[in-house]
C-alpha atoms as a PDB file:
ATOM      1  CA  UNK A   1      39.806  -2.848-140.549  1.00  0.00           C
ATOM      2  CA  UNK A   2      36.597  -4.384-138.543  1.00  0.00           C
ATOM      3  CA  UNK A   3      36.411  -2.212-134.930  1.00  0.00           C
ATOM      4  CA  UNK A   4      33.719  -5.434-134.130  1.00  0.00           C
ATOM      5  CA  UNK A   5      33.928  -6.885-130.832  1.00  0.00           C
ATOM      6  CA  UNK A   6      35.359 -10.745-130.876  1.00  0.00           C
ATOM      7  CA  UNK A   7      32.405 -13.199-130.816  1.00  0.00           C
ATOM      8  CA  UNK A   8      32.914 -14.230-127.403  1.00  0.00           C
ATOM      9  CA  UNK A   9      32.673 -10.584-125.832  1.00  0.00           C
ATOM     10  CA  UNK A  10      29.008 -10.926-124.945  1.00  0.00           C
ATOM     11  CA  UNK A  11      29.236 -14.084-123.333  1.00  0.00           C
ATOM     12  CA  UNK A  12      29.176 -14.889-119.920  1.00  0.00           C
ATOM     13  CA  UNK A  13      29.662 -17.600-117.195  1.00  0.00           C
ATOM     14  CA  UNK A  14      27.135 -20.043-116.049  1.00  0.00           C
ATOM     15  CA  UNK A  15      27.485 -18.735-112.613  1.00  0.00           C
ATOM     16  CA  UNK A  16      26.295 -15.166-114.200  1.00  0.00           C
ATOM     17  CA  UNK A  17      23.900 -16.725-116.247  1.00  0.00           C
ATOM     18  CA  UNK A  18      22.448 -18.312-113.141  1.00  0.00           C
ATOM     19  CA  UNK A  19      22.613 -15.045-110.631  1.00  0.00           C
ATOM     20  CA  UNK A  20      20.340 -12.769-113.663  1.00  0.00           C
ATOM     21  CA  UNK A  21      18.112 -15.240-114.242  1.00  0.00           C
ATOM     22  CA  UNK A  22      17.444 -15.797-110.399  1.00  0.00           C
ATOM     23  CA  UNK A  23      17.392 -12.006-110.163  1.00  0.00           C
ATOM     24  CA  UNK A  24      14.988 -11.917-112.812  1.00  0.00           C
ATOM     25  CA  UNK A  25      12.233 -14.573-111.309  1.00  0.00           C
ATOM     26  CA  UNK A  26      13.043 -13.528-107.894  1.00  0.00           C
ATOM     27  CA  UNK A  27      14.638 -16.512-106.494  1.00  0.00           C
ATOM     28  CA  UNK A  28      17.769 -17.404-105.576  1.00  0.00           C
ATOM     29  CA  UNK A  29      21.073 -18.742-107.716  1.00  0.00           C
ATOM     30  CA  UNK A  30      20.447 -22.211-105.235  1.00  0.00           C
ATOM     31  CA  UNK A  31      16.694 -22.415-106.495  1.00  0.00           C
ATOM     32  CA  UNK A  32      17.421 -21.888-110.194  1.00  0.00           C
ATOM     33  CA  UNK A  33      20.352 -24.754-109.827  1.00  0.00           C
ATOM     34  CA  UNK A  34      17.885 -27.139-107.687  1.00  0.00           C
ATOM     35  CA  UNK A  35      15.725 -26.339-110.375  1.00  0.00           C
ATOM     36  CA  UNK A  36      18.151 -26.688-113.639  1.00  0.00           C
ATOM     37  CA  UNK A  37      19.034 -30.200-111.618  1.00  0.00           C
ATOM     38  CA  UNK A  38      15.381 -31.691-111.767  1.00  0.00           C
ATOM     39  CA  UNK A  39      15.570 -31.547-115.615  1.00  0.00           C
ATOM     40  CA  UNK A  40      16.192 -34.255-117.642  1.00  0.00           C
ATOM     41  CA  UNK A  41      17.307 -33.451-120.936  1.00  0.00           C
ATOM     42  CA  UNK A  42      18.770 -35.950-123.826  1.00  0.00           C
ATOM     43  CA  UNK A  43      21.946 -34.346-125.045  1.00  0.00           C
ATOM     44  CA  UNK A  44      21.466 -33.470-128.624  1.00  0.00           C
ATOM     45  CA  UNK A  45      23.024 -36.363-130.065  1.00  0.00           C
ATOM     46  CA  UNK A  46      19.987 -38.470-128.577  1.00  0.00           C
ATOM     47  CA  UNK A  47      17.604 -35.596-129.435  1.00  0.00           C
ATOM     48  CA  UNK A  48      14.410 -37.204-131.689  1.00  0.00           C
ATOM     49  CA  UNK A  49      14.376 -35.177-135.129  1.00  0.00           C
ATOM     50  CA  UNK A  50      10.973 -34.478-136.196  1.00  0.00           C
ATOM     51  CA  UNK A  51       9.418 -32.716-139.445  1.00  0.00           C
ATOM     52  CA  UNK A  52       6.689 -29.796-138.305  1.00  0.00           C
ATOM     53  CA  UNK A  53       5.913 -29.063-141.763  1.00  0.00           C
ATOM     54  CA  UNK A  54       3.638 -32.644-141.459  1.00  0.00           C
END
C-alpha cells in the first residue's frame, strides 16, 4: 500500500496563492489582485499554437 499524499494535498486557495505571492514582492494581496485584473489573457481554447522548433 502507497503512504503518498492525495494529489490535491499541496494545493492551495487563490486567496493563499495571492497573500505569498504579495508577501513575496512586498505588496499587498489588493495590489497583486489590481494587478492580476489589468491582464488580459485569451483562455486557452483561444490560445495561438505555434511551432518553436521553426
Amino acid at each position: 500500500m502507497s503512504r503518498e499524499a492525495p494529489a490535491d494535498a499541496n494545493k492551495i486557495s487563490d486567496e493563499e496563492l495571492t497573500e505569498l505571492l504579495a508577501e513575496a514582492e512586498g505588496m499587498t494581496p489588493e495590489e497583486i489582485e489590481r494587478g492580476a485584473a489589468e491582464l488580459d489573457i485569451a483562455p486557452p481554447e483561444e490560445a495561438t499554437v505555434v511551432d518553436v522548433d521553426e
